[in-house]
Structures are given as structure tokens and as C-alpha cells.
C-alpha atoms as a PDB file:
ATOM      1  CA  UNK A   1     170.153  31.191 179.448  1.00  0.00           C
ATOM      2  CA  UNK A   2     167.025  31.739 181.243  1.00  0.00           C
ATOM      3  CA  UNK A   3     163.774  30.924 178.949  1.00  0.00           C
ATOM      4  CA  UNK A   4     160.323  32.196 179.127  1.00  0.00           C
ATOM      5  CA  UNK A   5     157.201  30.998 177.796  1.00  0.00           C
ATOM      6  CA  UNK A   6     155.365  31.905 176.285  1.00  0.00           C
ATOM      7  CA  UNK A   7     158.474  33.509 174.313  1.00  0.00           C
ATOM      8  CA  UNK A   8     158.792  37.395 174.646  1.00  0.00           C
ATOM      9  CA  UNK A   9     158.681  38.620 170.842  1.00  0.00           C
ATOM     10  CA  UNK A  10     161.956  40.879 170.494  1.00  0.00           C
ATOM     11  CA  UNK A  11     161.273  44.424 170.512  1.00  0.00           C
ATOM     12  CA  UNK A  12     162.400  46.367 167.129  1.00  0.00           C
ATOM     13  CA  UNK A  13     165.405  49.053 167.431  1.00  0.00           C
ATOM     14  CA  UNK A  14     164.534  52.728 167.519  1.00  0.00           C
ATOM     15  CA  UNK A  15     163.872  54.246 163.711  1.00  0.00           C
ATOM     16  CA  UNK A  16     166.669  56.979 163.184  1.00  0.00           C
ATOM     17  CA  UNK A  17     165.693  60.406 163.615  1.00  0.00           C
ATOM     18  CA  UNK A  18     163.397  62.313 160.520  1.00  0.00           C
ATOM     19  CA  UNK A  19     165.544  65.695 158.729  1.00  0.00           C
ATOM     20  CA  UNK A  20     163.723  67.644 159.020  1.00  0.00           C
ATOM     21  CA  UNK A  21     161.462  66.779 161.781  1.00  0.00           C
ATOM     22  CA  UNK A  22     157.974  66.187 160.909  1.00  0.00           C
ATOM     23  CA  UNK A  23     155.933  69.102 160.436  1.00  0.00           C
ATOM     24  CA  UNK A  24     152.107  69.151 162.513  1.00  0.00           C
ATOM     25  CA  UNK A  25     151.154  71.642 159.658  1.00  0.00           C
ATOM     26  CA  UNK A  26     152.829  69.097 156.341  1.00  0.00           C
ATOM     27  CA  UNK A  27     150.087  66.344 155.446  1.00  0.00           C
ATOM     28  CA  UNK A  28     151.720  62.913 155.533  1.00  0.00           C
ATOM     29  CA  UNK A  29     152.662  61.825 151.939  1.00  0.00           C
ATOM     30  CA  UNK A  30     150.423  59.446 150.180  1.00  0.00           C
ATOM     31  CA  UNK A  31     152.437  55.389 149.889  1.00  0.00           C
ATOM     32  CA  UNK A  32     152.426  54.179 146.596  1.00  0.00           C
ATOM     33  CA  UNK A  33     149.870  52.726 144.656  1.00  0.00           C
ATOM     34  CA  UNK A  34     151.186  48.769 144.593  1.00  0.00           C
ATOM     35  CA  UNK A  35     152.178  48.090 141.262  1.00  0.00           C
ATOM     36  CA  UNK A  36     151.899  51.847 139.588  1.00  0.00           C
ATOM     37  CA  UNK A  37     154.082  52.890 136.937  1.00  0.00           C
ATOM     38  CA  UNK A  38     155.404  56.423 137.317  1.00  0.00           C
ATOM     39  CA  UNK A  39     153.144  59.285 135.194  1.00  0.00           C
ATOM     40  CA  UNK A  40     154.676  61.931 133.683  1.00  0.00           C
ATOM     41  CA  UNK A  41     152.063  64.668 132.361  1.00  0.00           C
ATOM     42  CA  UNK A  42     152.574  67.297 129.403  1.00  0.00           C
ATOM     43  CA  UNK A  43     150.549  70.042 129.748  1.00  0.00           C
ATOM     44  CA  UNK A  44     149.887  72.000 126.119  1.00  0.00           C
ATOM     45  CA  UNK A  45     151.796  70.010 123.176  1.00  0.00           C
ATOM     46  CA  UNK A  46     154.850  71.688 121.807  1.00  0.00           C
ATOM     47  CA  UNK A  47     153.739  73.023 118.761  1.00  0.00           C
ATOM     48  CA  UNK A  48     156.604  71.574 116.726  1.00  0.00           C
ATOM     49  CA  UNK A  49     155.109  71.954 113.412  1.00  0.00           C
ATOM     50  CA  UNK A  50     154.167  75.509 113.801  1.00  0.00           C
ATOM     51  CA  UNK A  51     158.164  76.052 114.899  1.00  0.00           C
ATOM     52  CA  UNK A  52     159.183  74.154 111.952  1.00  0.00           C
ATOM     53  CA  UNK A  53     157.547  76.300 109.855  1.00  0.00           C
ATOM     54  CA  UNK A  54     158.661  79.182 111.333  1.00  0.00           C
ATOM     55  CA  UNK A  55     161.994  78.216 110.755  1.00  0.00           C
ATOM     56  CA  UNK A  56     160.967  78.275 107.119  1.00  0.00           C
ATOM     57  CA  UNK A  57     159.451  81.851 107.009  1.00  0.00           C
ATOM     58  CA  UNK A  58     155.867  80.160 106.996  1.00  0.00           C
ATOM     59  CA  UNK A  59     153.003  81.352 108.706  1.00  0.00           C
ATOM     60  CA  UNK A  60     149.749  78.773 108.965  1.00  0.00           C
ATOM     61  CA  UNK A  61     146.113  79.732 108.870  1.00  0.00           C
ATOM     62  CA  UNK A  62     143.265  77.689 108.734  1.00  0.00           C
ATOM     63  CA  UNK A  63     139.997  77.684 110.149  1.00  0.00           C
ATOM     64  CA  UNK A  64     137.723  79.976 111.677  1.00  0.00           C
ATOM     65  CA  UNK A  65     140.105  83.261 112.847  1.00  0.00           C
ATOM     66  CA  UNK A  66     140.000  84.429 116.672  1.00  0.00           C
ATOM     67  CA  UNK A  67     141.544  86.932 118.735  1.00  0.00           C
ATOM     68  CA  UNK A  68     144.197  84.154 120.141  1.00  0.00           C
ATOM     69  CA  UNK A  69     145.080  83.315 116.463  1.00  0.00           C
ATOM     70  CA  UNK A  70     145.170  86.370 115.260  1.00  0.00           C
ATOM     71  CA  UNK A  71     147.460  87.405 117.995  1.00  0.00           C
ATOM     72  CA  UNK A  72     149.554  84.244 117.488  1.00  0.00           C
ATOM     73  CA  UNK A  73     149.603  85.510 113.414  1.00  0.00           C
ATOM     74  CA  UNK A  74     150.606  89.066 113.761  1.00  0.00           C
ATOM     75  CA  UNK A  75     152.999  87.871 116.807  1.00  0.00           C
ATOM     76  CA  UNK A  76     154.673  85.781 114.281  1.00  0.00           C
ATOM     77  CA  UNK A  77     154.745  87.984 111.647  1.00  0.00           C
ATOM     78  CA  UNK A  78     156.362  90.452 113.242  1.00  0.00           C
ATOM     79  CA  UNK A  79     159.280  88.432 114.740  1.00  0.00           C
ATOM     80  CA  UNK A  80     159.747  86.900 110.961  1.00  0.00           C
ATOM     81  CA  UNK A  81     160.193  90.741 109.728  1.00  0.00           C
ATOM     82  CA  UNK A  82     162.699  91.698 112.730  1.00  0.00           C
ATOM     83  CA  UNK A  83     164.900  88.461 111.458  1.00  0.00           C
ATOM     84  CA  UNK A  84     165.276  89.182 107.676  1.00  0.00           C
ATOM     85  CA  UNK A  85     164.261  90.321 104.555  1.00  0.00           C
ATOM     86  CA  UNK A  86     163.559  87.673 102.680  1.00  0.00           C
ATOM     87  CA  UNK A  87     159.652  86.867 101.823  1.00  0.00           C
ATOM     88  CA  UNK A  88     157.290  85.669 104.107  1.00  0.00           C
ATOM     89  CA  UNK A  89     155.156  82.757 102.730  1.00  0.00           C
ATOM     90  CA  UNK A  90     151.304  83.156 104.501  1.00  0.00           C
ATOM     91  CA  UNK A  91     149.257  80.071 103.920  1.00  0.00           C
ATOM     92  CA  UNK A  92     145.440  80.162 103.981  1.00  0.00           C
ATOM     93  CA  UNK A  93     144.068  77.185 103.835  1.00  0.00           C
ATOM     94  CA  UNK A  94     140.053  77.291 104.612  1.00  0.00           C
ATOM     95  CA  UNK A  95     140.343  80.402 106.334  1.00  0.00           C
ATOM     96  CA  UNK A  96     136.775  82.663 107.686  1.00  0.00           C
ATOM     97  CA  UNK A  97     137.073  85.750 109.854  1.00  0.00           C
ATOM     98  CA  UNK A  98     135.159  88.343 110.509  1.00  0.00           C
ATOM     99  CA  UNK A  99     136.355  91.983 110.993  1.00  0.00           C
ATOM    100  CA  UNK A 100     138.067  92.024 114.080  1.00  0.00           C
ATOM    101  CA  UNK A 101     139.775  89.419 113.316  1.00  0.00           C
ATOM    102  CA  UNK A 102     141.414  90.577 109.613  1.00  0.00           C
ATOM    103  CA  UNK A 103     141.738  93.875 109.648  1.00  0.00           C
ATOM    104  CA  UNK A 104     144.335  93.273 112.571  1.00  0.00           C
ATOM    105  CA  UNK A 105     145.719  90.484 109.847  1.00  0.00           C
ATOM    106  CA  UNK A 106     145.572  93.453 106.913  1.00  0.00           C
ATOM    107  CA  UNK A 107     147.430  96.173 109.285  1.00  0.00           C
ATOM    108  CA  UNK A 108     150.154  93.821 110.309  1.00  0.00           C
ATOM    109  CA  UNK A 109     150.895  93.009 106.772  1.00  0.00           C
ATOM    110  CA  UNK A 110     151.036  96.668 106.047  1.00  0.00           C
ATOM    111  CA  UNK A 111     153.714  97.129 108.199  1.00  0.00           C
ATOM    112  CA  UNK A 112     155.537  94.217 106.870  1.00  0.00           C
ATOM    113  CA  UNK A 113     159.180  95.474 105.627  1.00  0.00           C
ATOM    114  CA  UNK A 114     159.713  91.887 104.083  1.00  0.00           C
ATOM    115  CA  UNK A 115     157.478  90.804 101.692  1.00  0.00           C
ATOM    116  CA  UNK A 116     154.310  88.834 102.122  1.00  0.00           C
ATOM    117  CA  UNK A 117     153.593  85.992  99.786  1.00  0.00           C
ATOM    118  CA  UNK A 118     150.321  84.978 100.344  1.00  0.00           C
ATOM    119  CA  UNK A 119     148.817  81.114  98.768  1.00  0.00           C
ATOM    120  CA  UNK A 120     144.946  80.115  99.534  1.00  0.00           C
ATOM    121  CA  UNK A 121     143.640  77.118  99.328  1.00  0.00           C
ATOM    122  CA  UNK A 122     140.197  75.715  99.977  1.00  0.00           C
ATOM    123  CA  UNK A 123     137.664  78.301 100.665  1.00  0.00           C
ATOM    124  CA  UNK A 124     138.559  81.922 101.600  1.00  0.00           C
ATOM    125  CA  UNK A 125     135.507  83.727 102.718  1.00  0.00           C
ATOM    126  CA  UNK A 126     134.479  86.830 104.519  1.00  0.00           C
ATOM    127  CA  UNK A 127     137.249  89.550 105.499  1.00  0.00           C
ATOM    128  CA  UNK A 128     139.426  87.021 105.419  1.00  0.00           C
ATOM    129  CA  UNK A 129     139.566  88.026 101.713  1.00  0.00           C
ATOM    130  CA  UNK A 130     141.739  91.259 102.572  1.00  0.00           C
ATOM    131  CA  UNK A 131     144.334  89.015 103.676  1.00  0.00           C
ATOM    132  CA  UNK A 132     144.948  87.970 100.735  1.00  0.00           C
ATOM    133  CA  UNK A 133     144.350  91.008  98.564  1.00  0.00           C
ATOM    134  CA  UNK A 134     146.781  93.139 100.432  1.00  0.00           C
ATOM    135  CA  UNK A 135     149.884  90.781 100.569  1.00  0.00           C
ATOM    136  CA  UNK A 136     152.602  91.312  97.888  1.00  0.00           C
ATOM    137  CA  UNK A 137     152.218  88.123  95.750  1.00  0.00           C
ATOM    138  CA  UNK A 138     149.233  86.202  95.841  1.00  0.00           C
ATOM    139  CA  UNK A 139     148.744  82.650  94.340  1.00  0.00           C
ATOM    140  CA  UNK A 140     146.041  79.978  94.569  1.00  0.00           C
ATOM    141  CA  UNK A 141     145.869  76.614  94.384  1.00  0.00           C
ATOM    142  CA  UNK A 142     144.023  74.855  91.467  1.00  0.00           C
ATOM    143  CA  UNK A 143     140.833  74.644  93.276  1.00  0.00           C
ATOM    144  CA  UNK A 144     140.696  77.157  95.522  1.00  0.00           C
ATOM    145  CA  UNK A 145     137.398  79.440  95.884  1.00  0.00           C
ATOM    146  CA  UNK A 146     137.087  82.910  97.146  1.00  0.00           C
ATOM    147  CA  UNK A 147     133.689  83.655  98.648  1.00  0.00           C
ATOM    148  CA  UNK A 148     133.321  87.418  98.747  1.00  0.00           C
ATOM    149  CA  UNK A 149     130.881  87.945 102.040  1.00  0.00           C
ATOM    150  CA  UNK A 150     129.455  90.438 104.221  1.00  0.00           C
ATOM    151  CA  UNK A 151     131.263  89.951 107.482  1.00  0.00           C
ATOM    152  CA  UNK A 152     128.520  89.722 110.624  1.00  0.00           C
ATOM    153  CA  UNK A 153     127.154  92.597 112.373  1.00  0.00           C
ATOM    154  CA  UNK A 154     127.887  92.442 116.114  1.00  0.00           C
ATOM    155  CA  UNK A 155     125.076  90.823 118.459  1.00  0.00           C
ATOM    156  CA  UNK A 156     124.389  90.881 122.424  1.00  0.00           C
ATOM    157  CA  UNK A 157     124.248  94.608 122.553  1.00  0.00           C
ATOM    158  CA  UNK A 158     121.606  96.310 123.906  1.00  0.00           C
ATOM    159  CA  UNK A 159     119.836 100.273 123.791  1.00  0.00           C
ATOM    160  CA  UNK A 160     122.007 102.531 122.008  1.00  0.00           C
ATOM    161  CA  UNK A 161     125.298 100.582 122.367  1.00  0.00           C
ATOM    162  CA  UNK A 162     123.436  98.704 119.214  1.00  0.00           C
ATOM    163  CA  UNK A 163     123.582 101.959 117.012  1.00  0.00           C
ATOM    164  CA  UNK A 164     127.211 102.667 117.972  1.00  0.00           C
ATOM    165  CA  UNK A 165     128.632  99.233 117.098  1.00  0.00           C
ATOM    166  CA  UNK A 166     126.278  98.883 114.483  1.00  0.00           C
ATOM    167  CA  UNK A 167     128.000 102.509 112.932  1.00  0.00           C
ATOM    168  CA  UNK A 168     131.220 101.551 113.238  1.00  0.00           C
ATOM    169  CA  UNK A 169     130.866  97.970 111.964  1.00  0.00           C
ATOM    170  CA  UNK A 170     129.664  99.820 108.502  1.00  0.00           C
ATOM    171  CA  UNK A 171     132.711 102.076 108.794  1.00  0.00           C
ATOM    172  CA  UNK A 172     135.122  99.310 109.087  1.00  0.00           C
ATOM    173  CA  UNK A 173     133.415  97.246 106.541  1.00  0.00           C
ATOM    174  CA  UNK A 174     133.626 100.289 104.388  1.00  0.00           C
ATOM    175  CA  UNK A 175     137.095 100.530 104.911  1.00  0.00           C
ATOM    176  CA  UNK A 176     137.483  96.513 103.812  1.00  0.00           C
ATOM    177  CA  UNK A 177     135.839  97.605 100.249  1.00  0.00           C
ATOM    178  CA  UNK A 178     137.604 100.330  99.865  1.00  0.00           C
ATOM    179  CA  UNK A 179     141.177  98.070 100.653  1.00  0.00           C
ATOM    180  CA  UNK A 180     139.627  95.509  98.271  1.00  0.00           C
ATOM    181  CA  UNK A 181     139.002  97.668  95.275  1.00  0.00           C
ATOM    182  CA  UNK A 182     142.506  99.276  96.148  1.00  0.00           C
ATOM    183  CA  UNK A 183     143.910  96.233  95.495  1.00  0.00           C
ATOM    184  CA  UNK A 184     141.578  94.603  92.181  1.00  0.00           C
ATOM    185  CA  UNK A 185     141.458  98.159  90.773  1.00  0.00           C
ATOM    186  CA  UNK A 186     137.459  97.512  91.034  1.00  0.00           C
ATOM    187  CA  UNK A 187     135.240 100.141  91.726  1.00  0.00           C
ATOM    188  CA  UNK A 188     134.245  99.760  95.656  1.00  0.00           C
ATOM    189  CA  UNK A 189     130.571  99.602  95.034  1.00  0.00           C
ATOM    190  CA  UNK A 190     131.075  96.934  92.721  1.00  0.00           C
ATOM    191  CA  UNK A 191     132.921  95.256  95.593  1.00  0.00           C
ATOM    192  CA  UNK A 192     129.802  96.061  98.039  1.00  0.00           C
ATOM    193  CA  UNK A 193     127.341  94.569  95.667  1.00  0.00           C
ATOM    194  CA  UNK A 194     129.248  91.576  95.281  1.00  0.00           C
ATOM    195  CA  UNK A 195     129.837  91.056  98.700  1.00  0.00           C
ATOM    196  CA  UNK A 196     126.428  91.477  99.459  1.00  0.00           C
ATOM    197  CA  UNK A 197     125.294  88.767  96.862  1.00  0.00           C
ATOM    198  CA  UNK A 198     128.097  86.382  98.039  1.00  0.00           C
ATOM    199  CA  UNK A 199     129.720  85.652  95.334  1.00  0.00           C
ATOM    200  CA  UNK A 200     131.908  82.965  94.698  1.00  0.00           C
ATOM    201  CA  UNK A 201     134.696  82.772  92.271  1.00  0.00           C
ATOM    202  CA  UNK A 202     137.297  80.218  91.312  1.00  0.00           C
ATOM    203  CA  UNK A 203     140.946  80.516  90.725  1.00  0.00           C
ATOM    204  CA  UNK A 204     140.768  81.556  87.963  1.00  0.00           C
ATOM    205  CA  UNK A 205     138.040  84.342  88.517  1.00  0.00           C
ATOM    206  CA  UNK A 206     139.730  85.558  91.232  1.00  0.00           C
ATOM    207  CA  UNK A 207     143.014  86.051  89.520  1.00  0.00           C
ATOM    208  CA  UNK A 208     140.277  87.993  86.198  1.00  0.00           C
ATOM    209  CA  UNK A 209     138.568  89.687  89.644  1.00  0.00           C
ATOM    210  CA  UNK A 210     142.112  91.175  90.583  1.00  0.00           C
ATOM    211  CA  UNK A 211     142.500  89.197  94.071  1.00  0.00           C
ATOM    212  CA  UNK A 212     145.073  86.570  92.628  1.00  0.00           C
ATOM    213  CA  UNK A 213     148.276  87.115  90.703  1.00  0.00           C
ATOM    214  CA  UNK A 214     148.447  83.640  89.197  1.00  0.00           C
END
């Protein structure tokens, strides 16, 4: 055996051939952190508790009331009435909206063919009150309080698109009275002038106002 020296290192066998070839236009993948566990990430939680609930004819409110909630709400409500008859239990717990956000709330409950039992607890305030007074049964907890408000006027406008939203923000808020003294039997100026005075009442004053069955 013939030896050289210094010694020739060996030279390493061909790699096989790449399917499919390598692409001039496909960036090279990046190697491996050394040592990095594999990452898995969940984009959005599943809302399991709001499914869950669901399940159980319940439908969850709390908070301050925007258009994606509402949506959710009267989404919700509707698919609960196209699956039976039996009542639907609405739970308010802390709940403020303004206008566009319950009257959408009130109309969808109209429509309901099952019935809506509706519970608040915590602090109800604003048009968030209709909610309640148009559902079929109403109930409150032991120390809930019902703030009867004046929803806010609309802001950012400018030049006369002020006067038109300003108009029809007194027409729909004329429209919430008159739905709340449809449903306490009150006279609707009554309602104004409390609503305009903010006034608060307990459990048990709103069940004497005409807002809470027991």
C-alpha cells in the first residue's frame, strides 16, 4: 500500500440528490435554535365558558356594551330561539350601554319566540335598563341597583351633521321612555325626569318602580 505524507484526508461521498430540487426563489430554512423546545401558539382562547353556557340557554353580559358584544348577544340569542322553546336565562351583571348598543338588545328580545328571563346584578345603568324591562321575567339579586340615566349624546360631529344626530338621538331616547313606561305602567315623563336626575333605586324599588318582578 503506497503511503503519503502528509496523509491525504479522505474525501466525503456525494450527498443524495434534494426532492424537490432547491428552489433560487425558496429562502433556505432557518437550523434550529440548540436546545429549543417546540412552541405551539393559540391564537384567540376558546371561549369555553361562554359555550358552556350556551349549552344551558344562558346568555352573559357584563361590562360596558359595544357593537362586537352586542352582535355576539343578539347572534346568540337568536340561535338559542331557532333550537327550542324553552326560556332563555339573560344575565346582567354590571352592565352600561348607551343607545346603540340596547335598543339592538331590546329589538332582538322582541322577536324572541322563547321566553326571556332576564336576572341583574350589580349596577344596571343607562339604556341598558330596557334590557331588562322588556324581557318576560325579570329578577334581581339582593343587592342589585338600577341607575336610571340619560344615555350620551353623540360627539365628533361637526356643522349640521351635529343637529341631525343630535335629533335623532332625542327620538330614540324618546322611544327608550316610552318602552320603559310601557313596561312599569309609569307615565313616560315621569320616566324622563327620573332619568334626567339619575336616579338610583334598589331591588326592591325597582321591583315598587315596575322594572323587577321579584
Amino acid at each position: 500500500m503506497t503511503m503519503t505524507w502528509p496523509p491525504v484526508p479522505p474525501v466525503p461521498s456525494p450527498l443524495p440528490p434534494q426532492y424537490p430540487p432547491p428552489s433560487p426563489w425558496r429562502p433556505e430554512p432557518r437550523p434550529p435554535a440548540p436546545g429549543a423546545a417546540s412552541l405551539s401558539v393559540v391564537v384567540g382562547p376558546p371561549d369555553w365558558l361562554g359555550e358552556r353556557l350556551l349549552e344551558q340557554r344562558v346568555v352573559a353580559l357584563s361590562g360596558e356594551l359595544d357593537a362586537d358584544v352586542v352582535n355576539r348577544a343578539v347572534a346568540a340569542l337568536a340561535l338559542l330561539d331557532s333550537t327550542g322553546d324553552e326560556p332563555v336565562q339573560l344575565r346582567l351583571s354590571g352592565v352600561n350601554a348607551d343607545l346603540d348598543a340596547a335598543l339592538p338588545l331590546v329589538d332582538a328580545i322582541d322577536l324572541m319566540g322563547a321566553p326571556v328571563h332576564a336576572t341583574v346584578l350589580g349596577t344596571l345603568t343607562g339604556a341598558a335598563v330596557a334590557v331588562l324591562a322588556v324581557a318576560d321575567r325579570r329578577t334581581a339579586g339582593a343587592h342589585a341597583v338600577v341607575r336610571l340615566t340619560e344615555p350620551r349624546a353623540p360627539r365628533h360631529a361637526l356643522g349640521r351633521k351635529v343637529e341631525v344626530l343630535a335629533a335623532e338621538h332625542a327620538r330614540q331616547l324618546r322611544r327608550l321612555q316610552e318602552r320603559l313606561a310601557e313596561a312599569t305602567g309609569r307615565d313616560v315623563d315621569q320616566i324622563a325626569a327620573d332619568m334626567r336626575t339619575g336616579r338610583l333605586l334598589s331591588a326592591d324599588e325597582a321591583r315598587d318602580y315596575g322594572l323587577v318582578d321579584s
